[in-house]
N, C-alpha and C. Protein backbone atom coordinates (compact mmCIF):
# COMPACT_ATOMS: atom_id res chain seq x y z
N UNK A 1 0.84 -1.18 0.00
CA UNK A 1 0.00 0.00 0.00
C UNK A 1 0.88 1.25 0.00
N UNK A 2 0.57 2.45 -0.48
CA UNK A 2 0.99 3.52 -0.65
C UNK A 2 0.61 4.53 0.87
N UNK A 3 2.11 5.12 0.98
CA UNK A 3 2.00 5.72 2.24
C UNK A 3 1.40 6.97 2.26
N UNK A 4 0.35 7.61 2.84
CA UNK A 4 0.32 9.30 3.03
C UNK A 4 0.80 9.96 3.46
N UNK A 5 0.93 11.37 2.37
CA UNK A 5 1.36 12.33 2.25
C UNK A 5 1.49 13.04 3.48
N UNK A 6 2.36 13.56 4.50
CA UNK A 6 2.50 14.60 5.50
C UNK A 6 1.95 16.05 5.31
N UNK A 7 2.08 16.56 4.05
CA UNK A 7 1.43 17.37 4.22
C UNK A 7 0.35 17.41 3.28
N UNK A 8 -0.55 18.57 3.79
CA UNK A 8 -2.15 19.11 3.73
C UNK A 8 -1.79 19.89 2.31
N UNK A 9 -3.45 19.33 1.61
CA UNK A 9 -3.47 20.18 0.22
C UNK A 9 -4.00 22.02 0.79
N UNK A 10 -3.47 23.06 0.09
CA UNK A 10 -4.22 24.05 0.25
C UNK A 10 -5.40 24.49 -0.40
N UNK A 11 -6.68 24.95 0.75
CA UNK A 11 -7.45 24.75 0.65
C UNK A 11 -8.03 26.11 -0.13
N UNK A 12 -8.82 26.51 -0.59
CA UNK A 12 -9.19 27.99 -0.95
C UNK A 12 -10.16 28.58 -0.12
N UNK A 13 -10.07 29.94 0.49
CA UNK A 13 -11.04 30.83 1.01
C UNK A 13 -12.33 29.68 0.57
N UNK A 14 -13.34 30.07 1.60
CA UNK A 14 -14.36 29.80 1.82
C UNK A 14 -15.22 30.56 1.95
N UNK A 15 -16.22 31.10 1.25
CA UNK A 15 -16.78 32.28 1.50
C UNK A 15 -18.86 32.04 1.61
N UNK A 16 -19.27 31.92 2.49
CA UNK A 16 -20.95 31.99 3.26
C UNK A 16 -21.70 33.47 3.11
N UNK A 17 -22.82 33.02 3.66
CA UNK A 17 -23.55 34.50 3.49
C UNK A 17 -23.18 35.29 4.73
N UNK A 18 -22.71 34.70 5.77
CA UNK A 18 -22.62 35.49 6.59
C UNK A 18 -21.03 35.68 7.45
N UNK A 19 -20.09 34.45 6.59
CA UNK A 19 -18.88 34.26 7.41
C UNK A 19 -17.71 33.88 6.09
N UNK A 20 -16.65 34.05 6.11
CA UNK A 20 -15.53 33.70 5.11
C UNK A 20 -14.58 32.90 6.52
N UNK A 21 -13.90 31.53 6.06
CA UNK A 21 -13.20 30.73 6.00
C UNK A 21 -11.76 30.58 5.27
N UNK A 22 -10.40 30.59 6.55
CA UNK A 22 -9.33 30.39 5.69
C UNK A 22 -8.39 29.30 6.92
N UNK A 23 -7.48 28.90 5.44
CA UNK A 23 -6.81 27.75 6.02
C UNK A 23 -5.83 28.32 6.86
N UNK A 24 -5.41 28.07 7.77
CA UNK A 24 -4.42 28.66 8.60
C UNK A 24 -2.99 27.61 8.35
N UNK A 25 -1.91 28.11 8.87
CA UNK A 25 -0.48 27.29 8.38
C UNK A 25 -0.72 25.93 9.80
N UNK A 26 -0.08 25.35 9.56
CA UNK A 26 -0.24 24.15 10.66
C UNK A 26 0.79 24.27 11.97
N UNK A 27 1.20 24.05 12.58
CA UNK A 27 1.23 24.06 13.91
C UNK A 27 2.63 22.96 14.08
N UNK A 28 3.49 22.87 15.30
CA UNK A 28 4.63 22.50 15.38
C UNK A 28 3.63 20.58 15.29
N UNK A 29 2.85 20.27 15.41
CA UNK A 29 2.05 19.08 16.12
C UNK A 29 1.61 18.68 14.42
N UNK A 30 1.38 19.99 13.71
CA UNK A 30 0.70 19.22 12.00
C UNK A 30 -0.41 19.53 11.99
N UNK A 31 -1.11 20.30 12.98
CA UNK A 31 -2.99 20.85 12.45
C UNK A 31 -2.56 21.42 12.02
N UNK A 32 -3.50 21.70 11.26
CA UNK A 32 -4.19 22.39 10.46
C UNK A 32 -5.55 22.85 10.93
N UNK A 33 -5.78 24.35 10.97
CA UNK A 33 -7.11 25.10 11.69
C UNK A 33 -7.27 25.76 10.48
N UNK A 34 -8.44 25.84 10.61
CA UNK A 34 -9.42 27.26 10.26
C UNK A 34 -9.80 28.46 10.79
N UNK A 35 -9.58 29.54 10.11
CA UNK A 35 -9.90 30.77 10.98
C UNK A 35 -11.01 31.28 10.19
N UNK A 36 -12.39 31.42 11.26
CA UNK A 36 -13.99 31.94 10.64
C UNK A 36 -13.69 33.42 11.19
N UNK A 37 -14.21 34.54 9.50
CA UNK A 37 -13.75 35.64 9.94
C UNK A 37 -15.74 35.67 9.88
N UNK A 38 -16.46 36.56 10.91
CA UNK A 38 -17.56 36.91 10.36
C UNK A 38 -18.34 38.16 10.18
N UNK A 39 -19.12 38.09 9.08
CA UNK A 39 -19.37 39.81 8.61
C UNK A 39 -20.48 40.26 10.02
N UNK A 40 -20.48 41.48 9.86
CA UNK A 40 -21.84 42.39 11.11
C UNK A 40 -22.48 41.23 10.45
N UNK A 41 -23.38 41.63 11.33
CA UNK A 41 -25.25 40.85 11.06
C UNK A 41 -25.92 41.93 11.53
N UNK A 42 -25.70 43.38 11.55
CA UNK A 42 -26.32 44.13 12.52
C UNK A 42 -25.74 45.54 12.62
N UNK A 43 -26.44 47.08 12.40
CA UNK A 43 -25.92 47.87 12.00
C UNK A 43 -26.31 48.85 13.23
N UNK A 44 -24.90 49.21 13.83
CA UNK A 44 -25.08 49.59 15.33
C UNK A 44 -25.09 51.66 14.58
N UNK A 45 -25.84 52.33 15.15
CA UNK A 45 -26.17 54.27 15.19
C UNK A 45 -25.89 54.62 16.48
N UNK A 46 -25.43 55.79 15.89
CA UNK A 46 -24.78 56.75 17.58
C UNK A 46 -27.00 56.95 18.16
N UNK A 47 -26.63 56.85 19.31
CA UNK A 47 -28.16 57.02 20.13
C UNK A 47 -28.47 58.82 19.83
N UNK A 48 -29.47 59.38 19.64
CA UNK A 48 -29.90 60.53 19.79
C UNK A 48 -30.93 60.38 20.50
N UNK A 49 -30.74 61.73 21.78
CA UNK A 49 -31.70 61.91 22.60
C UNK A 49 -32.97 62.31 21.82
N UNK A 50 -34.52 61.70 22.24
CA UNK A 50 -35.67 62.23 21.61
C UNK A 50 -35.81 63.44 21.90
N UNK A 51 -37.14 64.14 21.17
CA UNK A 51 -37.04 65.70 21.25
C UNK A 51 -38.52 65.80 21.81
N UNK A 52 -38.23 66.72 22.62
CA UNK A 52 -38.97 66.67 24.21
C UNK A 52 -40.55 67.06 23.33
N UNK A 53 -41.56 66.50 23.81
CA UNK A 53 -43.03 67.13 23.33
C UNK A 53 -43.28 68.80 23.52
């Protein structure tokens, strides 16, 4: 039988509706992680005081 490869194929960005995915370099141990970057979901305004009746 044929032995496997040590190292990891690179993977391409990953990109969702709400999050992008990237391969991160591997680690003294050989992971390999993913880092989830994710967009707002939610659009924060400076507060203004209401205007008095």
């Amino acid at each position: 039988m044929s032995q496997q490869s040590n190292t990891r194929p690179k993977v391409p960005e990953g990109k969702a509706r709400f999050y992008k995915t990237k391969q991160m370099e591997p680690n003294e141990k050989g992971f390999v992680g993913y880092q989830t970057i994710w967009d707002t979901l939610q659009k924060e305004t400076e507060y203004k005081t209401p205007k008095r009746p």
